[in-house]
PDB file of N, CA and C in Angstrom:
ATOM      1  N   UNK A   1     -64.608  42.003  19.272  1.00  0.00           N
ATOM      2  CA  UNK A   1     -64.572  43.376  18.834  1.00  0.00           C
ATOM      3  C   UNK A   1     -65.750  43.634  17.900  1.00  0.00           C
ATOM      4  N   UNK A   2     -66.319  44.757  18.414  1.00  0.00           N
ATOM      5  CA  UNK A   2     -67.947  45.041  17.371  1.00  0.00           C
ATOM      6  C   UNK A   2     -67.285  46.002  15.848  1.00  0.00           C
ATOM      7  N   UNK A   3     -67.792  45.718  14.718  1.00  0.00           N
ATOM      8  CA  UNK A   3     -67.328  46.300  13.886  1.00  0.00           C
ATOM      9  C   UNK A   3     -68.924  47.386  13.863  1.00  0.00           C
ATOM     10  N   UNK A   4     -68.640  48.845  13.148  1.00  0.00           N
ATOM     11  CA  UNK A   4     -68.695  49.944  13.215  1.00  0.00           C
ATOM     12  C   UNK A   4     -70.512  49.386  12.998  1.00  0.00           C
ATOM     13  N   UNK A   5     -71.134  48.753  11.834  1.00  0.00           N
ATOM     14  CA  UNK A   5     -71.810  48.395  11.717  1.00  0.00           C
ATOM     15  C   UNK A   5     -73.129  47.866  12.990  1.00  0.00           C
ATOM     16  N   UNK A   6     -71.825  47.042  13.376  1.00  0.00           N
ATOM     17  CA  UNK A   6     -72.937  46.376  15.036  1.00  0.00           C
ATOM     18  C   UNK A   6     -72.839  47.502  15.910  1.00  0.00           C
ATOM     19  N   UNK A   7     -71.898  48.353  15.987  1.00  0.00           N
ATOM     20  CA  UNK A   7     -72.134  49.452  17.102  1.00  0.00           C
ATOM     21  C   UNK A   7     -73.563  50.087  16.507  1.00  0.00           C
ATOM     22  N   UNK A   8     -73.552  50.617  15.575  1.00  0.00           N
ATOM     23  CA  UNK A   8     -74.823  51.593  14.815  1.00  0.00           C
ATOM     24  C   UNK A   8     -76.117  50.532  15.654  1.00  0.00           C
ATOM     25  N   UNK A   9     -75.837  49.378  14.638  1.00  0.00           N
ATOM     26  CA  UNK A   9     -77.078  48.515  15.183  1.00  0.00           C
ATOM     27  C   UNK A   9     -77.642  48.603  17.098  1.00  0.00           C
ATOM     28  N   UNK A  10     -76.483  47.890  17.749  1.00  0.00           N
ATOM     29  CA  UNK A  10     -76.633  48.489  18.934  1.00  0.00           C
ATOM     30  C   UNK A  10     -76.967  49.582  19.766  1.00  0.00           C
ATOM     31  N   UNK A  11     -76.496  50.686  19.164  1.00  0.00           N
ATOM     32  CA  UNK A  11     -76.925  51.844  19.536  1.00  0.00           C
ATOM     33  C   UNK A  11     -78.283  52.639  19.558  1.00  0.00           C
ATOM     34  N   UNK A  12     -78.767  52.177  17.947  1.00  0.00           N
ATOM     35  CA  UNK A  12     -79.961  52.223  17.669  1.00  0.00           C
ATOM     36  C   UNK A  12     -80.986  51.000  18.902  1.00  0.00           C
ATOM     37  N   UNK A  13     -80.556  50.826  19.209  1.00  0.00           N
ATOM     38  CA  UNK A  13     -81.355  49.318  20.026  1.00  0.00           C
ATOM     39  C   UNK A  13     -81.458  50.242  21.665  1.00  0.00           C
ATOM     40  N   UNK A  14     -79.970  50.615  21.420  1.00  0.00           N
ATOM     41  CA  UNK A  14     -80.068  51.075  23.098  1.00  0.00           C
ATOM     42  C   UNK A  14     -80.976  52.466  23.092  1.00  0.00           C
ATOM     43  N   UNK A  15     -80.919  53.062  22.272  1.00  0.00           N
ATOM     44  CA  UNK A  15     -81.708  54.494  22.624  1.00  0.00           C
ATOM     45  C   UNK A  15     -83.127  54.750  23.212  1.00  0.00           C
ATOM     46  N   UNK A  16     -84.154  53.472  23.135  1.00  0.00           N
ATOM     47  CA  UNK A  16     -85.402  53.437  24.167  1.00  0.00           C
ATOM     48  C   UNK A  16     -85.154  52.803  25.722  1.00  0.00           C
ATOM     49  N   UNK A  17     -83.380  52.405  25.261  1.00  0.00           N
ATOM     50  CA  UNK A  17     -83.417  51.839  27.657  1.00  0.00           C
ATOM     51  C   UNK A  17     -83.006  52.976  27.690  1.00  0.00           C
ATOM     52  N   UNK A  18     -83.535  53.121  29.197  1.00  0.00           N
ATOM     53  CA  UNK A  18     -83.303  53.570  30.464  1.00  0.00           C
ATOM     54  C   UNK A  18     -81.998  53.158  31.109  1.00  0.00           C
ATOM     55  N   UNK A  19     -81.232  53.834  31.637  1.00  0.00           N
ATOM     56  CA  UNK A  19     -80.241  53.610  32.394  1.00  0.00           C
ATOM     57  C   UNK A  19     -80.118  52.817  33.653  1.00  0.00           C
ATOM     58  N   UNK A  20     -79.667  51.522  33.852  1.00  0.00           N
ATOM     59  CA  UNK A  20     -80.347  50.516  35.114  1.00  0.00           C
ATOM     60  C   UNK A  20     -79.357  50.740  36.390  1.00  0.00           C
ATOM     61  N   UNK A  21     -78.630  51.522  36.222  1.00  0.00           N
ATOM     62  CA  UNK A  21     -77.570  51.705  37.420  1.00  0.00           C
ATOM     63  C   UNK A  21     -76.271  52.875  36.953  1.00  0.00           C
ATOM     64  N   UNK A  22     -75.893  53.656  38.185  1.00  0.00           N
ATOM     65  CA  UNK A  22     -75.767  54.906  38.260  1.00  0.00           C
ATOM     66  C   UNK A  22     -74.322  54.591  39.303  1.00  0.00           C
ATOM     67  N   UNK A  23     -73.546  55.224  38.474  1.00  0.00           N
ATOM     68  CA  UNK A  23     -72.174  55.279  39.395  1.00  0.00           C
ATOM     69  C   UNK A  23     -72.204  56.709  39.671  1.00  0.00           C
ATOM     70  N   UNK A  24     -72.085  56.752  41.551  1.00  0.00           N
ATOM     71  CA  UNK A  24     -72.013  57.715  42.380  1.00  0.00           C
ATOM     72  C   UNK A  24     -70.382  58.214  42.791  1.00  0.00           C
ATOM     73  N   UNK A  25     -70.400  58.715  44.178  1.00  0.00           N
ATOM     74  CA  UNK A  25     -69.932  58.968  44.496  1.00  0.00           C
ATOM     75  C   UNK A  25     -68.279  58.439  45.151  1.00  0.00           C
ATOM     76  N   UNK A  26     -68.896  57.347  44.903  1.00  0.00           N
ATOM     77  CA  UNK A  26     -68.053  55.900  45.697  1.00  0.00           C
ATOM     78  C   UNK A  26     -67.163  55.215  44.265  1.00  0.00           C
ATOM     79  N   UNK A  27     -67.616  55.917  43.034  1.00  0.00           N
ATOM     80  CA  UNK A  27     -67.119  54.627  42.037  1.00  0.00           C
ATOM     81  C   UNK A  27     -67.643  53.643  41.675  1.00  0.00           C
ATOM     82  N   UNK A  28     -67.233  52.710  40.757  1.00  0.00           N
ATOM     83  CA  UNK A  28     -67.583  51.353  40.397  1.00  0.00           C
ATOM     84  C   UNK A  28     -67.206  50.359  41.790  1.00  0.00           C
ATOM     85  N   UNK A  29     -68.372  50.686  42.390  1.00  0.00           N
ATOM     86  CA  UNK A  29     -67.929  49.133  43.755  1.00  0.00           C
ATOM     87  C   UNK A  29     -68.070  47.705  43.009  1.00  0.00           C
ATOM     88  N   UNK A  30     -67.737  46.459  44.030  1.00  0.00           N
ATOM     89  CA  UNK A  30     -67.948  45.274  43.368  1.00  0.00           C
ATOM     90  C   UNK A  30     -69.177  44.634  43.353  1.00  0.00           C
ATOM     91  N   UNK A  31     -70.174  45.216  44.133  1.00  0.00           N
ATOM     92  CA  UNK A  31     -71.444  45.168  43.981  1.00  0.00           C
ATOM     93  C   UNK A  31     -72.215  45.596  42.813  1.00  0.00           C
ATOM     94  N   UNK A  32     -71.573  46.840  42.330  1.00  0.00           N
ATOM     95  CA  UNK A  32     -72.140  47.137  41.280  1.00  0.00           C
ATOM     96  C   UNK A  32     -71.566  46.238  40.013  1.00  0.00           C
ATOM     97  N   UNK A  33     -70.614  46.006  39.846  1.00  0.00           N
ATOM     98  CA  UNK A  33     -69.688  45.355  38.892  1.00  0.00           C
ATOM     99  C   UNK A  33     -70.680  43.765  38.646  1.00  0.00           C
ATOM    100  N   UNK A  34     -70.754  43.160  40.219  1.00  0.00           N
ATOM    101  CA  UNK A  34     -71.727  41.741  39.731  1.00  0.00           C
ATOM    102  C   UNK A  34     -73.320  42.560  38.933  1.00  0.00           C
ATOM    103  N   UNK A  35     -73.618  43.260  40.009  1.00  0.00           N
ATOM    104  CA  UNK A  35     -75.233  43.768  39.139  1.00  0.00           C
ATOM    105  C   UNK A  35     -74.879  43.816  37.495  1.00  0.00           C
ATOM    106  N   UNK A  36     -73.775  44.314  37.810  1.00  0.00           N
ATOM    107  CA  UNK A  36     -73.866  45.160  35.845  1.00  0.00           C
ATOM    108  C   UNK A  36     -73.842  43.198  35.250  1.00  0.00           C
ATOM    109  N   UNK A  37     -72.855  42.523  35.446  1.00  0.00           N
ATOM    110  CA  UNK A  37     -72.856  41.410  35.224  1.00  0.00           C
ATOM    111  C   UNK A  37     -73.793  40.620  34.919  1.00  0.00           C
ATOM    112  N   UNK A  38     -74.795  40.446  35.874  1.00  0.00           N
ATOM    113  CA  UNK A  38     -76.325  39.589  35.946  1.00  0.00           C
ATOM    114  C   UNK A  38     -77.147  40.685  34.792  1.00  0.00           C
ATOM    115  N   UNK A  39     -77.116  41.576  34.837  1.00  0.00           N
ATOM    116  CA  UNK A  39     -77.954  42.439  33.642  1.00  0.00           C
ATOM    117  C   UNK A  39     -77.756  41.960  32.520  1.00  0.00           C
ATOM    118  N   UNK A  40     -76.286  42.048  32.296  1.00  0.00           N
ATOM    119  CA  UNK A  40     -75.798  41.726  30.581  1.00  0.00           C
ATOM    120  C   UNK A  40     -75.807  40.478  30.656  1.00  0.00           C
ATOM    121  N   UNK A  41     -75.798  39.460  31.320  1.00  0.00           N
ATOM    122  CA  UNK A  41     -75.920  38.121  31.250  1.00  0.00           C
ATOM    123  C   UNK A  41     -77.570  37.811  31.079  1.00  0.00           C
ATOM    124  N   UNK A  42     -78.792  38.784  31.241  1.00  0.00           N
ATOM    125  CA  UNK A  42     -80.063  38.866  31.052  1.00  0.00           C
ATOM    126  C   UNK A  42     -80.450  39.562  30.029  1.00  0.00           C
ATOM    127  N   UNK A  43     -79.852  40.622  29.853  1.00  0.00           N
ATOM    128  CA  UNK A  43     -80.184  41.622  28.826  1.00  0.00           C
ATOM    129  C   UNK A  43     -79.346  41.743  27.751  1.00  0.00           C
ATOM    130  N   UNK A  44     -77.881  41.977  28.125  1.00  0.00           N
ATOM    131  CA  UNK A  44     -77.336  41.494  27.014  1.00  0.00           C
ATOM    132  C   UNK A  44     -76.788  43.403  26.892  1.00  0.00           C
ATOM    133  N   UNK A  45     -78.058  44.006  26.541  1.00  0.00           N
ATOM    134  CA  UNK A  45     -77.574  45.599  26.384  1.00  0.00           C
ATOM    135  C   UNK A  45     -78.186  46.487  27.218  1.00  0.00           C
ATOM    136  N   UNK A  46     -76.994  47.339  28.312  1.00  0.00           N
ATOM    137  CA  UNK A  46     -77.866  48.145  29.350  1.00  0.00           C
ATOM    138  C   UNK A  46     -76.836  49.253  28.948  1.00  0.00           C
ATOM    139  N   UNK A  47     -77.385  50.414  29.845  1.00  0.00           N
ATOM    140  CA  UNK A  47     -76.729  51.723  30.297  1.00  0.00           C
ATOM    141  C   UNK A  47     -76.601  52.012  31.077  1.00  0.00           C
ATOM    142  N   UNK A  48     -75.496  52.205  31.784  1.00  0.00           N
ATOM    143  CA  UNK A  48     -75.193  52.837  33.196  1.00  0.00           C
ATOM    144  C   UNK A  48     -75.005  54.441  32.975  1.00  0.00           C
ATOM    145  N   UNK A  49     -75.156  54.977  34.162  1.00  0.00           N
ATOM    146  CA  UNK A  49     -75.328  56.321  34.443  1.00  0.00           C
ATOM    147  C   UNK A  49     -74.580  56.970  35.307  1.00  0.00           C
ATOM    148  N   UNK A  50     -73.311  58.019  35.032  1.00  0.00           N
ATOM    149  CA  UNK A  50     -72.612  58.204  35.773  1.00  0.00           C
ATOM    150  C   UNK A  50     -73.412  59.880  36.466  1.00  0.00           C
ATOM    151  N   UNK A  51     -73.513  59.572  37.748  1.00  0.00           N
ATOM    152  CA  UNK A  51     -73.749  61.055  38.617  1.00  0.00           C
ATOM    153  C   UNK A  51     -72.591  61.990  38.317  1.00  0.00           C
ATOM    154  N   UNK A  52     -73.336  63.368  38.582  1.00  0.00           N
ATOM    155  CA  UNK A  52     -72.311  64.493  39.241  1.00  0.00           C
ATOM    156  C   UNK A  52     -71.067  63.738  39.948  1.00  0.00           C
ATOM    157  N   UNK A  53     -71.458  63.151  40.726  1.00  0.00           N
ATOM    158  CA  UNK A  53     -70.802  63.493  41.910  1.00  0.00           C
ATOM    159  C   UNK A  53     -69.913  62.105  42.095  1.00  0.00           C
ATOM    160  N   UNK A  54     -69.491  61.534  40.780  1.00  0.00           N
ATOM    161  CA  UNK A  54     -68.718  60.629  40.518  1.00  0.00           C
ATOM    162  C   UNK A  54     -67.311  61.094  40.170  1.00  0.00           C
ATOM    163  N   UNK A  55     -66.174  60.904  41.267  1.00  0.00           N
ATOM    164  CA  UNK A  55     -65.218  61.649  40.905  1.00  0.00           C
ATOM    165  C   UNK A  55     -64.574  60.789  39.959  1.00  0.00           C
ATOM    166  N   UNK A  56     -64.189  59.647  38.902  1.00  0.00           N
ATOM    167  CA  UNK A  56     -63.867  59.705  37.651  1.00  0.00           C
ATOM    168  C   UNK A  56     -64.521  59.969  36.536  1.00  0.00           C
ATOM    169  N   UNK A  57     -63.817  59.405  35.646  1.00  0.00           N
ATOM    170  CA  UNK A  57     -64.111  60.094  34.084  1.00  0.00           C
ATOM    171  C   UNK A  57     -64.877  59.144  33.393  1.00  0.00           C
ATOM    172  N   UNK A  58     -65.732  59.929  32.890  1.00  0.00           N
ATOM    173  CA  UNK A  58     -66.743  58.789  32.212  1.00  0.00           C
ATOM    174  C   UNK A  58     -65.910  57.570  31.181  1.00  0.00           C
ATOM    175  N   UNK A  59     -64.904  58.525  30.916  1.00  0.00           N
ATOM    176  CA  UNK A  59     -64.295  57.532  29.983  1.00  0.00           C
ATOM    177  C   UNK A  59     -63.559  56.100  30.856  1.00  0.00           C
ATOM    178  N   UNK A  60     -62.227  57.054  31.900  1.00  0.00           N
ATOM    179  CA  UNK A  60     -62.353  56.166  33.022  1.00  0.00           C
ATOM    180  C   UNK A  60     -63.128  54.555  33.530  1.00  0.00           C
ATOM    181  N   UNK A  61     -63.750  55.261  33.976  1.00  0.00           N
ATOM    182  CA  UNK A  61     -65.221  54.350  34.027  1.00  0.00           C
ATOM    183  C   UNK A  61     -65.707  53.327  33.000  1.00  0.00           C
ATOM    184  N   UNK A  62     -66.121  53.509  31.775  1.00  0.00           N
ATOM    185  CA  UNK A  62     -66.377  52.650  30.764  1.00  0.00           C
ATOM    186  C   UNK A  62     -65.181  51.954  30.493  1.00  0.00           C
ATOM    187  N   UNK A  63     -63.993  51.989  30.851  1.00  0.00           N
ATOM    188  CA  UNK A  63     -63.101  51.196  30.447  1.00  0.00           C
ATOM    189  C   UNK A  63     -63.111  50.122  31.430  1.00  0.00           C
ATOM    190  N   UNK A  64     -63.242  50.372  32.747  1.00  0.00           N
ATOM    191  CA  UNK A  64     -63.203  49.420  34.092  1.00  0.00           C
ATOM    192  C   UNK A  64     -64.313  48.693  34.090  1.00  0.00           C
ATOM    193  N   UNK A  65     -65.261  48.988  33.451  1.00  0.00           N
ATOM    194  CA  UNK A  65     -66.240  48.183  33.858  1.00  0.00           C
ATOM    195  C   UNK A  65     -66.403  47.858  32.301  1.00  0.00           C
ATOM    196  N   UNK A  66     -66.439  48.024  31.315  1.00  0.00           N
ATOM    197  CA  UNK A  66     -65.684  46.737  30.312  1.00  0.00           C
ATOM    198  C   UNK A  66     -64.863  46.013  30.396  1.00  0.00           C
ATOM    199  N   UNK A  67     -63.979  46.181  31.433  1.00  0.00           N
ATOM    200  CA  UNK A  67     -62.649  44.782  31.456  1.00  0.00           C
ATOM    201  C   UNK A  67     -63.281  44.178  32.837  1.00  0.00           C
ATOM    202  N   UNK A  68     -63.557  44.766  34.183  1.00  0.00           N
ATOM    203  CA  UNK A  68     -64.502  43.742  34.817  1.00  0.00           C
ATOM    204  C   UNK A  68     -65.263  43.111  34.295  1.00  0.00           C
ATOM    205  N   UNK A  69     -66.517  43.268  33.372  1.00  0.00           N
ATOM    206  CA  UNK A  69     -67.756  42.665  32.843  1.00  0.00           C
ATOM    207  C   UNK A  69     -67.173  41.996  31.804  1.00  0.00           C
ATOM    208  N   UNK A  70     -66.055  41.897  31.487  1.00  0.00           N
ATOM    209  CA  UNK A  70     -66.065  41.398  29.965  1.00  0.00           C
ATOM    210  C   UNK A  70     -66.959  41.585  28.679  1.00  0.00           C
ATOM    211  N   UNK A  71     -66.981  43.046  29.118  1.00  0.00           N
ATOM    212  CA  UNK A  71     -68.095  43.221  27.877  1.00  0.00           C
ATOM    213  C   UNK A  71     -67.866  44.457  27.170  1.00  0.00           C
ATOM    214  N   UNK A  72     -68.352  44.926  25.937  1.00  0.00           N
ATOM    215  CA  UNK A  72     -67.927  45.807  25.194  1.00  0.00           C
ATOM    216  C   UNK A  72     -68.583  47.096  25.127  1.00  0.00           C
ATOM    217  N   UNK A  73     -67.707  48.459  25.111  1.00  0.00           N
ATOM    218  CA  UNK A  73     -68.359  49.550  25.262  1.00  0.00           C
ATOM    219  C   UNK A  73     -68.982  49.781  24.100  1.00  0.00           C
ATOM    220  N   UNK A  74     -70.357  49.905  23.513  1.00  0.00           N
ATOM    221  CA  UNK A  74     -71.180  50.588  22.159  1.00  0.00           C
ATOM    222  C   UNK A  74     -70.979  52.202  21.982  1.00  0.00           C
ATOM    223  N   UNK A  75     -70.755  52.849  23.520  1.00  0.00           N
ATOM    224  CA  UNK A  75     -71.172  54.431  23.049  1.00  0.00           C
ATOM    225  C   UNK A  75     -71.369  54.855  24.286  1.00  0.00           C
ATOM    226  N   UNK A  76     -70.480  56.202  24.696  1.00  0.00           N
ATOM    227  CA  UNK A  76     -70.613  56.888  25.483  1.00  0.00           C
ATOM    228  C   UNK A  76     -70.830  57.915  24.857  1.00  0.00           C
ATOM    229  N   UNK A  77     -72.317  58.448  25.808  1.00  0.00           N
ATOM    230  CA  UNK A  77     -72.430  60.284  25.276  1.00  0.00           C
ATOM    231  C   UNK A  77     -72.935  60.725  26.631  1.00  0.00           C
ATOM    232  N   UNK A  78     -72.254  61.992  26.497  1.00  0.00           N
ATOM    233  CA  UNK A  78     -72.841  62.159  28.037  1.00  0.00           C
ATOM    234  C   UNK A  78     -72.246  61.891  29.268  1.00  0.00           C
ATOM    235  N   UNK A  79     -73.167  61.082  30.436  1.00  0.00           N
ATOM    236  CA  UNK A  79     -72.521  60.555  31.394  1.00  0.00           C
ATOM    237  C   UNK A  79     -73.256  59.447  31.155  1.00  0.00           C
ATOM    238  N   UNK A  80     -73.359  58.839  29.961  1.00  0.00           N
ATOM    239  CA  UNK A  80     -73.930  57.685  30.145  1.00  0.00           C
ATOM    240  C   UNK A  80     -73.293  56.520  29.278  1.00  0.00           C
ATOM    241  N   UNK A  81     -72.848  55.426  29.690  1.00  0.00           N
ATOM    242  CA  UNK A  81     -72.453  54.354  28.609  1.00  0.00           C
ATOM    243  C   UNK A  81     -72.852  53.055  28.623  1.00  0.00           C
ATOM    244  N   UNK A  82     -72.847  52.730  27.479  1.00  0.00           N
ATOM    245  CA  UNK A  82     -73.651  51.399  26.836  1.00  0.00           C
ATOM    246  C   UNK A  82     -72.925  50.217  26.829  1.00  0.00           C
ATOM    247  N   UNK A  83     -73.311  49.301  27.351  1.00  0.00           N
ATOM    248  CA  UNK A  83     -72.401  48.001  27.340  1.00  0.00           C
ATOM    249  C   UNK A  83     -73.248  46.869  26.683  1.00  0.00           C
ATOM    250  N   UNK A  84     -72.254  46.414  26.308  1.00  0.00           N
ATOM    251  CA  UNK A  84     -73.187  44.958  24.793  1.00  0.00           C
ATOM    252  C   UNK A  84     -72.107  43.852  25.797  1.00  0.00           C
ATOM    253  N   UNK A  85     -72.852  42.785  25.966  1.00  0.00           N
ATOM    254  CA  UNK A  85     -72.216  41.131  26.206  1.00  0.00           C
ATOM    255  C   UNK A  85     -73.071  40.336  25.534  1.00  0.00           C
ATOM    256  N   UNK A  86     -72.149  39.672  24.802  1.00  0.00           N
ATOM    257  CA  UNK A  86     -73.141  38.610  23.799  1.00  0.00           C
ATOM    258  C   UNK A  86     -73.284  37.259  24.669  1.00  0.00           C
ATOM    259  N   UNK A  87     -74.336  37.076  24.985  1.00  0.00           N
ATOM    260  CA  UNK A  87     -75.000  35.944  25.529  1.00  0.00           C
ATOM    261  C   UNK A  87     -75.549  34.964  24.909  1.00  0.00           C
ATOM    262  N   UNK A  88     -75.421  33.332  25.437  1.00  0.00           N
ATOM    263  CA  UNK A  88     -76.098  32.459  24.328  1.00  0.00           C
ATOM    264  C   UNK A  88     -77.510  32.753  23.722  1.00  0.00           C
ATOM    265  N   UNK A  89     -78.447  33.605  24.432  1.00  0.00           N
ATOM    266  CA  UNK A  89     -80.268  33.752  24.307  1.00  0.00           C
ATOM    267  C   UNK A  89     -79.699  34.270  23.108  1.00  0.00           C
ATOM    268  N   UNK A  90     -78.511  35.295  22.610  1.00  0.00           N
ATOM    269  CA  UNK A  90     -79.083  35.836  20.930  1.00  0.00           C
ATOM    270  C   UNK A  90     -79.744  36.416  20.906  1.00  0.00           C
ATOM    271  N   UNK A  91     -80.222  37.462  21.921  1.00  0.00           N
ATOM    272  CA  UNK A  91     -81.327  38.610  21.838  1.00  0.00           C
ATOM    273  C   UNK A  91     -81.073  39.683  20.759  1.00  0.00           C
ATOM    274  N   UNK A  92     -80.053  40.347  20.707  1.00  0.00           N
ATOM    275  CA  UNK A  92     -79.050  40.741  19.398  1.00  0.00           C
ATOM    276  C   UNK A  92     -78.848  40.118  18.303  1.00  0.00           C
ATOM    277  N   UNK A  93     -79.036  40.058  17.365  1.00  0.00           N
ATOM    278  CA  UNK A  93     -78.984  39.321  16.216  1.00  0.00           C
ATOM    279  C   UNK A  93     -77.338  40.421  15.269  1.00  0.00           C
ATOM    280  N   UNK A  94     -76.360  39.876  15.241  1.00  0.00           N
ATOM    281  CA  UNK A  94     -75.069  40.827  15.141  1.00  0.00           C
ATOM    282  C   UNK A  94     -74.522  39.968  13.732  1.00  0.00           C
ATOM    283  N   UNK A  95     -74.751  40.198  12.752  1.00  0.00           N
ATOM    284  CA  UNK A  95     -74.121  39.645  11.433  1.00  0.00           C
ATOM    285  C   UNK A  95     -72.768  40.019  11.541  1.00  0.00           C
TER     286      UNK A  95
END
């Protein structure tokens, strides 16, 4: 669990990415679920991007693919949300 502190930190971190994958029309498939996986297992912190034309809820959404990924939501605004997985590299430095 990130305390309020590491979210800020994180957030501030995420605001120069780009969004690396975009839930459409279809939902969170399991294709997308490994991608998001191999990202945060590389990156550690990405953003996915929910389309128009995604019939759930962003909130929806960030919850499923935090309990698939095992990883933690930083911040949804928008249609867009931020996922943190702490990986051994330590790219995040999280006191």
């Amino acid at each position: 669990m990130l305390t309020g502190k590491q979210k800020r930190y994180l957030r501030s971190q995420a605001h120069h990415l780009n969004a690396i994958y975009q839930v459409g029309k279809d939902g969170v498939t399991s294709n997308q679920v490994k991608g998001i996986i191999e990202a945060l297992e590389a990156q550690e912190l990405i953003k996915v991007k929910l389309l128009e034309s995604c019939p759930d809820d962003v909130h929806t959404v960030a919850l499923e693919l935090s309990v698939q990924t095992k990883s933690e939501v930083v911040q949804i605004i928008g249609h867009t949300i931020v996922l943190y997985k702490a990986t051994d590299k330590g790219i995040y430095k999280l006191a």
